[in-house]
C-alpha atoms as a PDB file:
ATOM      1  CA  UNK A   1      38.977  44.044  43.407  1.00  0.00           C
ATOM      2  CA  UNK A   2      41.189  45.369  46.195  1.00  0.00           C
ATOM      3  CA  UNK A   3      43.650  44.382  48.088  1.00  0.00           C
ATOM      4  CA  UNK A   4      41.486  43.638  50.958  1.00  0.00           C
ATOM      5  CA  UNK A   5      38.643  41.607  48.939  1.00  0.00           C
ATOM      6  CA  UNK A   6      35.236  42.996  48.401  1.00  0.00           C
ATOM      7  CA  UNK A   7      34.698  45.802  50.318  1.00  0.00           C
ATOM      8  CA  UNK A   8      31.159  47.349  50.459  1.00  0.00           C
ATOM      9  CA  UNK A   9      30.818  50.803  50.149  1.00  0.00           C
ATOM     10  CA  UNK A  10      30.007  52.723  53.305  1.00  0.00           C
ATOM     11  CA  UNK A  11      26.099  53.314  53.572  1.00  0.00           C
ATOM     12  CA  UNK A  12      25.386  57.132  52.067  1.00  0.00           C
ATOM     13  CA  UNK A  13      25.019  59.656  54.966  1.00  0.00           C
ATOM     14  CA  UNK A  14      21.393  60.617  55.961  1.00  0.00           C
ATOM     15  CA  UNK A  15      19.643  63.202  53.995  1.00  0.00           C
ATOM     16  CA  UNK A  16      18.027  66.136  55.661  1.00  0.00           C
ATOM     17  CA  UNK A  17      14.468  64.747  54.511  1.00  0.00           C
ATOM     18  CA  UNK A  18      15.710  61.377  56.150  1.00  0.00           C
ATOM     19  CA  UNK A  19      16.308  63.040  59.376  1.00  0.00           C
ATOM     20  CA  UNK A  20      13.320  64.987  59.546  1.00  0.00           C
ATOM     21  CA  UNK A  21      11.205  61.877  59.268  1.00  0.00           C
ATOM     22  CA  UNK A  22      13.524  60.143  61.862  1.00  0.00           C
ATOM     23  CA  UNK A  23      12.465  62.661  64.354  1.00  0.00           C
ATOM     24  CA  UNK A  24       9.218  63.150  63.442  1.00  0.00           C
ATOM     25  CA  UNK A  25       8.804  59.225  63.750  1.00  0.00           C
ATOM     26  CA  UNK A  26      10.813  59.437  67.043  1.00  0.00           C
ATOM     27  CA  UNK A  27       8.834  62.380  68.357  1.00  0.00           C
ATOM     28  CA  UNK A  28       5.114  60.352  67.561  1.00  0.00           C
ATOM     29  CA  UNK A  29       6.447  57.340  69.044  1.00  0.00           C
ATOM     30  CA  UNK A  30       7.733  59.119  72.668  1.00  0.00           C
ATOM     31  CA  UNK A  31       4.519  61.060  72.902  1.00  0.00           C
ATOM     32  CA  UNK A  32       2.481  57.867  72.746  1.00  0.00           C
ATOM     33  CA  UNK A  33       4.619  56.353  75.546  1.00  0.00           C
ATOM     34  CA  UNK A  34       4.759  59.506  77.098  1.00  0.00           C
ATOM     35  CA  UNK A  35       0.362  59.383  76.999  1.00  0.00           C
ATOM     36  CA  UNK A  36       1.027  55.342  78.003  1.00  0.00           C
ATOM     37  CA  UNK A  37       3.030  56.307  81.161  1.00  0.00           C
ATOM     38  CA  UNK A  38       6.225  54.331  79.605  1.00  0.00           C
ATOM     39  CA  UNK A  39       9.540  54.934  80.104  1.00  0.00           C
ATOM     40  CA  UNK A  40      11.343  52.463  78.304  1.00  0.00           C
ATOM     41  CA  UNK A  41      10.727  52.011  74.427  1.00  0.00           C
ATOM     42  CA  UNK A  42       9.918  48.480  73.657  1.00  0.00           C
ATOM     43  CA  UNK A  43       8.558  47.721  76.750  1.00  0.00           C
ATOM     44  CA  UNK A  44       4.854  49.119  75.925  1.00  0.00           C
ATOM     45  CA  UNK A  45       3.317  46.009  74.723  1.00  0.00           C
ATOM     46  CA  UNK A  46       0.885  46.525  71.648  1.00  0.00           C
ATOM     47  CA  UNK A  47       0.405  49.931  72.425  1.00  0.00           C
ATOM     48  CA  UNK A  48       1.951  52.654  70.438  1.00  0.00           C
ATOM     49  CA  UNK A  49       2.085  49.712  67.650  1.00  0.00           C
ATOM     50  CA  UNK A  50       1.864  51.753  64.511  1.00  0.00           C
ATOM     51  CA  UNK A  51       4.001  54.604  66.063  1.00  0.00           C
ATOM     52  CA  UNK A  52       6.769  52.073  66.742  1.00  0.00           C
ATOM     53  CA  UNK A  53       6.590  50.766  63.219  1.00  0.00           C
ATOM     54  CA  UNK A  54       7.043  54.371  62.002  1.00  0.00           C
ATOM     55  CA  UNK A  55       9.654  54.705  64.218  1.00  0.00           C
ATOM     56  CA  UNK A  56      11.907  51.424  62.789  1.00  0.00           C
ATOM     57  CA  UNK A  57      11.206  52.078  59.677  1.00  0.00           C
ATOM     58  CA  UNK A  58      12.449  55.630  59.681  1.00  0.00           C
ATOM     59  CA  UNK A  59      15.350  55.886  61.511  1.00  0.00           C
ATOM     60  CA  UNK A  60      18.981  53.726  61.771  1.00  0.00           C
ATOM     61  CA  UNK A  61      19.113  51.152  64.108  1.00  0.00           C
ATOM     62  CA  UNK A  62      22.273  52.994  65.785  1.00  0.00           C
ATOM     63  CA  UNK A  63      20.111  55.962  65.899  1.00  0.00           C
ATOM     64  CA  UNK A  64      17.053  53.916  67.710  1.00  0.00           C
ATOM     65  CA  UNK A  65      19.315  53.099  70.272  1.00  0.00           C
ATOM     66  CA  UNK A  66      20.619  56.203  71.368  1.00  0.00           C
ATOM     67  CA  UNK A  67      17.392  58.241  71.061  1.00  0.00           C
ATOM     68  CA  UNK A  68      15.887  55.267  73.600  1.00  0.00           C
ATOM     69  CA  UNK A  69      19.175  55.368  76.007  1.00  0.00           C
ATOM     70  CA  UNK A  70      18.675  59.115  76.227  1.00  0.00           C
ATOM     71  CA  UNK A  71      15.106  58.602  76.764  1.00  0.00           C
ATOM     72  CA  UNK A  72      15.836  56.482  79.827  1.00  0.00           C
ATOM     73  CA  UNK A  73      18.736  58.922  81.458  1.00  0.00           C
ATOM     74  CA  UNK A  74      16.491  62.040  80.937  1.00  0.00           C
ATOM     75  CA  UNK A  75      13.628  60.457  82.834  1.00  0.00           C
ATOM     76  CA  UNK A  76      16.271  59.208  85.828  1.00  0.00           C
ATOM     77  CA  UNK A  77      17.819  62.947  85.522  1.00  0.00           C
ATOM     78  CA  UNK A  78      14.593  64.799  86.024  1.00  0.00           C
ATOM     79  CA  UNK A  79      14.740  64.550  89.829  1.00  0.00           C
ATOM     80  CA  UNK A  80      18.208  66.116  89.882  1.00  0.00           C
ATOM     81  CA  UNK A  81      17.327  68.438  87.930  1.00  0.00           C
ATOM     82  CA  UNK A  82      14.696  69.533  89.943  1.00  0.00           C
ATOM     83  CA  UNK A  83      16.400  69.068  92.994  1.00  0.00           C
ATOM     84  CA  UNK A  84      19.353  71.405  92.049  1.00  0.00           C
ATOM     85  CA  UNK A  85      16.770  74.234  90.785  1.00  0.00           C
ATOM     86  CA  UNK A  86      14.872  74.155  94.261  1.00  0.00           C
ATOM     87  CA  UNK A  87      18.681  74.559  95.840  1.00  0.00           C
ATOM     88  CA  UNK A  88      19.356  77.316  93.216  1.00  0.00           C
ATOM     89  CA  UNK A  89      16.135  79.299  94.016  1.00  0.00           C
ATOM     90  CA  UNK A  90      16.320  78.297  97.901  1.00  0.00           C
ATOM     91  CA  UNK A  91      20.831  79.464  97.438  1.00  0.00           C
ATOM     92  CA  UNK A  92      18.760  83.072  95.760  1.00  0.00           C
ATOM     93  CA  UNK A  93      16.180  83.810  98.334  1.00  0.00           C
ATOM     94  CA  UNK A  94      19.123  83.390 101.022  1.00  0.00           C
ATOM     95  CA  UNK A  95      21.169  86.166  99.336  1.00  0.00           C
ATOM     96  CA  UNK A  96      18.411  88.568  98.869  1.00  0.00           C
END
């Protein structure tokens, strides 16, 4: 024993093959919301069930978070996005 008491040991970094399902699991999931018309993960009801299963079981909890947060902001960015290329194009044809 330490000074500090028990201490557990820090959880073992994610293998490659862990990842790869992750994403995989991830990427199954998003396309069935993305077929659904949902935006936010968890808010589909019981569709995309078995997907979302994958999903949990696959990848860290930390990991499920972010990969739904960034979900969320790319779907609020798109009309920027597409705003600022139709100023970019409209900013080219100007100078031509």
């Amino acid at each position: 024993m330490g000074w500090f008491g028990n201490r557990k040991e820090p959880p073992a970094a994610a293998s490659r093959q862990d990842r790869t399902r992750c994403w995989e699991a991830r990427d199954a999931y998003f396309a069935c919301l993305d077929a659904s018309g949902v935006v936010v993960a968890g808010s589909e009801g019981s569709r995309c069930a078995g997907q979302n299963k994958a999903y949990q079981e696959n990848c860290a909890r930390s990991w499920i978070d972010y990969f739904n947060k960034r979900r969320v902001l790319a779907e609020q960015q798109k009309p920027i996005l597409a705003q600022a290329a139709m100023q970019a194009e409209e900013a080219k044809r100007r100078s031509s």
